[in-house]
N, C-alpha and C. Protein backbone atom coordinates (compact mmCIF):
# COMPACT_ATOMS: atom_id res chain seq x y z
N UNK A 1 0.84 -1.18 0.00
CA UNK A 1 0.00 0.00 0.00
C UNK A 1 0.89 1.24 0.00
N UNK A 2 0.38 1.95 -0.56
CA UNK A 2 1.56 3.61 -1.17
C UNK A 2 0.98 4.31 0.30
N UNK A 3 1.35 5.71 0.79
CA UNK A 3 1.20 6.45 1.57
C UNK A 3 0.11 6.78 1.49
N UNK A 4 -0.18 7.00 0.52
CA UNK A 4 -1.38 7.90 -0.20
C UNK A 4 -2.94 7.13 0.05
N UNK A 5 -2.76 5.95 -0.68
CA UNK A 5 -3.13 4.59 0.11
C UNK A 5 -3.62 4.55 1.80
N UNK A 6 -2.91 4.49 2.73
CA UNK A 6 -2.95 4.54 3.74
C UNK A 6 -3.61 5.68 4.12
N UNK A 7 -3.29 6.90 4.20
CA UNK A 7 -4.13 8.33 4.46
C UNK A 7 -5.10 8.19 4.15
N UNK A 8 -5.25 7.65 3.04
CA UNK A 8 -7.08 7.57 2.74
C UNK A 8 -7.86 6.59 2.64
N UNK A 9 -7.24 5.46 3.91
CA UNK A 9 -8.07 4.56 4.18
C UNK A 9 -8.31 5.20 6.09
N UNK A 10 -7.10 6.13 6.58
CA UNK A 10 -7.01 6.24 7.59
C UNK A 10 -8.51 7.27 8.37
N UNK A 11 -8.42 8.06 6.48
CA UNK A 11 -9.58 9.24 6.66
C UNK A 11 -10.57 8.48 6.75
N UNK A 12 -11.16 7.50 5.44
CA UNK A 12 -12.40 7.11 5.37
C UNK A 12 -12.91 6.66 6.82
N UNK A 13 -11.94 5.60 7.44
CA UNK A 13 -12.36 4.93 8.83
C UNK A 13 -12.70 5.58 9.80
N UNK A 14 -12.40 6.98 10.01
CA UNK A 14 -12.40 7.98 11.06
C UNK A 14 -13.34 8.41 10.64
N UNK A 15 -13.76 9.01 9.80
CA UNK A 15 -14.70 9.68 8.89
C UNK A 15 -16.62 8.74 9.53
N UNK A 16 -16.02 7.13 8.94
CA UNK A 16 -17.43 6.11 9.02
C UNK A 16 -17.39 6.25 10.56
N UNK A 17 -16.49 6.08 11.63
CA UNK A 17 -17.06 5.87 13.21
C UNK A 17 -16.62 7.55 13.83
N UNK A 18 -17.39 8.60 13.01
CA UNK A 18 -17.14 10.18 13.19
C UNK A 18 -16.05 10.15 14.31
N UNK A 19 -14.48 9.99 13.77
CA UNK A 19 -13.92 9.94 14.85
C UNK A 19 -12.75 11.16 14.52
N UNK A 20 -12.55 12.16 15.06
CA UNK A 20 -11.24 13.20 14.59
C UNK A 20 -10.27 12.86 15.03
N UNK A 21 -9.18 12.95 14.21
CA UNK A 21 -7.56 12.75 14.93
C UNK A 21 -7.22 14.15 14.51
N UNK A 22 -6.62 14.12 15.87
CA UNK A 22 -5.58 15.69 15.55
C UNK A 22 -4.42 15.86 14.89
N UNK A 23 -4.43 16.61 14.18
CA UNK A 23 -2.98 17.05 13.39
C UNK A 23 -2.18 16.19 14.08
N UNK A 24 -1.77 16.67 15.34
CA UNK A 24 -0.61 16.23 15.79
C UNK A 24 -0.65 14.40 15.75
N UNK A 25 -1.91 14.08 15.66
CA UNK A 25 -1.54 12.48 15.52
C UNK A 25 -1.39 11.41 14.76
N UNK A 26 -1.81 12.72 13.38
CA UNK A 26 -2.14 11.60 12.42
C UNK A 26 -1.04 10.87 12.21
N UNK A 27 0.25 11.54 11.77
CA UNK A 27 1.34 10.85 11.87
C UNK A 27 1.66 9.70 12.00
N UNK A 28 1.23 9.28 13.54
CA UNK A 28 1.34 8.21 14.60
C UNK A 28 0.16 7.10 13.80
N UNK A 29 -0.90 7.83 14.02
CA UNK A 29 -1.92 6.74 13.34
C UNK A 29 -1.76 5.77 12.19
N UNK A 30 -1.14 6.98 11.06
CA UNK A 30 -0.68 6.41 9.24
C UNK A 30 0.17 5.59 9.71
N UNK A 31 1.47 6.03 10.45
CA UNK A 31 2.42 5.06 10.56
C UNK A 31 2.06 3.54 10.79
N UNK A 32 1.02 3.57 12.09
CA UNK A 32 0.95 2.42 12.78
C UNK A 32 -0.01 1.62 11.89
N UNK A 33 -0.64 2.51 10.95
CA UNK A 33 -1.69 1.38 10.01
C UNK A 33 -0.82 0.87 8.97
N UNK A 34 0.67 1.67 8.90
CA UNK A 34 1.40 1.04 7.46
C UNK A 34 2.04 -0.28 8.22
N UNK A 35 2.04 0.09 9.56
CA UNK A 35 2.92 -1.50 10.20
C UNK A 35 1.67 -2.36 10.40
N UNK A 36 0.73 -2.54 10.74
CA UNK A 36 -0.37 -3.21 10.66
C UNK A 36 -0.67 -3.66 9.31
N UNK A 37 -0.31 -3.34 8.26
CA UNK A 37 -0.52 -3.56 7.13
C UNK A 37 0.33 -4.58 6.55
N UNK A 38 1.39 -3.97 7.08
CA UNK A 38 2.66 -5.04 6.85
C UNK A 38 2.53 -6.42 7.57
N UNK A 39 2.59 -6.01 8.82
CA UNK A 39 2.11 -7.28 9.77
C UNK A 39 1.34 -8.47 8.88
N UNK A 40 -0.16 -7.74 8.29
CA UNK A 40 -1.18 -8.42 7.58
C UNK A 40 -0.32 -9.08 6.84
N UNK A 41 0.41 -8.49 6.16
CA UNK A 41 0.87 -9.34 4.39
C UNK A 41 1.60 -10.36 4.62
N UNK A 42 2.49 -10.30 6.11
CA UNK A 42 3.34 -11.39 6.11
C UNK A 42 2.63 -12.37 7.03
N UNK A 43 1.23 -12.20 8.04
CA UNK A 43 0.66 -13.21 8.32
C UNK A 43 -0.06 -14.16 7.16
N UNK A 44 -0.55 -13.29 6.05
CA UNK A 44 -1.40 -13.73 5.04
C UNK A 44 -0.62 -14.28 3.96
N UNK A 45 0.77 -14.34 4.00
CA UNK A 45 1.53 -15.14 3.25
C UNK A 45 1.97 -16.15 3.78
N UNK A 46 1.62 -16.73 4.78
CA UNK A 46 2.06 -18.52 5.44
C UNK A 46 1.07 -19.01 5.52
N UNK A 47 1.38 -20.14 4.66
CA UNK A 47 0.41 -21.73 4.52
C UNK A 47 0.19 -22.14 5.81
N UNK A 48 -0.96 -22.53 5.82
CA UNK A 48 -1.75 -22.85 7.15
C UNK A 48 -2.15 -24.46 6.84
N UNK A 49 -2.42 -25.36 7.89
CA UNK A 49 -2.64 -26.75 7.85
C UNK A 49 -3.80 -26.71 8.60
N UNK A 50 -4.55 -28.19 8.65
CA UNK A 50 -5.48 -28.30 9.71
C UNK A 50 -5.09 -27.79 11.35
N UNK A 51 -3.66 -28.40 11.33
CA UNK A 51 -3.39 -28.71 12.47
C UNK A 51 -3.24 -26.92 13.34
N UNK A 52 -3.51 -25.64 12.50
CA UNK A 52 -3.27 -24.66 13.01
C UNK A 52 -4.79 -23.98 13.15
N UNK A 53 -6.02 -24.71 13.13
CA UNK A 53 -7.08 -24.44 12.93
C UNK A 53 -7.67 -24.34 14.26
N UNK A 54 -8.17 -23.15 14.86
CA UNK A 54 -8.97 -23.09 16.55
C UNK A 54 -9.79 -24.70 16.73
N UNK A 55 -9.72 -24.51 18.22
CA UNK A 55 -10.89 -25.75 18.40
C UNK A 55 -12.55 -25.76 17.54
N UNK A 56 -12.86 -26.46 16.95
CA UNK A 56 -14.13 -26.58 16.62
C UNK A 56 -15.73 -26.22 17.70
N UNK A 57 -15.16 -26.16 18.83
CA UNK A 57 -15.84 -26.16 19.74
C UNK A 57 -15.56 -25.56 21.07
N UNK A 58 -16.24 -24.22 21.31
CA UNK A 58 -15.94 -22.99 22.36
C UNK A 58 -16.89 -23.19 23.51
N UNK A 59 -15.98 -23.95 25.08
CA UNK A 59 -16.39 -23.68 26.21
C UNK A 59 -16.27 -23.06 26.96
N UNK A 60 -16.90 -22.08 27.20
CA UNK A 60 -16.73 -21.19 27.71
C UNK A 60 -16.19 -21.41 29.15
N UNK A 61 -15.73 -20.95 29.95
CA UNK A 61 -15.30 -21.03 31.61
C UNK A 61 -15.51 -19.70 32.64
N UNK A 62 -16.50 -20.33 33.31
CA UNK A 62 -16.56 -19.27 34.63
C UNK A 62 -15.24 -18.53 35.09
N UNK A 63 -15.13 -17.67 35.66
CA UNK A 63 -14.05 -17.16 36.82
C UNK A 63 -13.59 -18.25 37.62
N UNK A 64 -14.43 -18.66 38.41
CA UNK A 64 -14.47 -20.03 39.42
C UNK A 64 -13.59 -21.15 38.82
N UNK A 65 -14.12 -21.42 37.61
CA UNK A 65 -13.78 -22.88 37.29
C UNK A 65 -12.28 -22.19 36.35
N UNK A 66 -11.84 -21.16 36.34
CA UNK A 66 -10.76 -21.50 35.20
C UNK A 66 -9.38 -21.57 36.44
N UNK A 67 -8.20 -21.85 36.30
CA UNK A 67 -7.58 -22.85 36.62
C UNK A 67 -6.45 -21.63 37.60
C-alpha cells in the first residue's frame, strides 16, 4: 500500500465511526496502520494446515472454574 493509500483509508475509517484525529496524531496513526498492514501481508503469506485451525468447539469457563 503507497502512503497515499494509507491516508485515505485512515480518513475514510475515522470519517465512518465520526472519529477526529488531531494534526498532531495523524502521523502516529498512518504510521501504525502502514505496520499493521505489513504485519497483515506477512501473516497472510504462510500456509496454514489443519493442524493450526482453533478448536471446533468454544467452552466457555466461569471465573471459578478457570484454573
Amino acid at each position: 500500500m503507497t502512503r497515499t493509500q494509507i491516508e485515505a483509508i485512515v480518513a475514510a475509517n475515522a470519517a465512518a465511526v465520526d472519529l477526529a484525529i488531531a494534526a498532531e496524531h495523524k502521523p502516529g496513526v498512518v504510521a501504525f496502520f502502514a505496520l499493521a498492514a505489513d504485519m497483515a501481508q506477512l501473516v497472510g503469506g504462510l500456509a496454514l494446515g489443519p493442524e493450526d485451525e482453533s478448536g471446533s468447539v468454544f467452552a466457555p469457563v466461569s471465573p471459578q472454574e478457570a484454573p
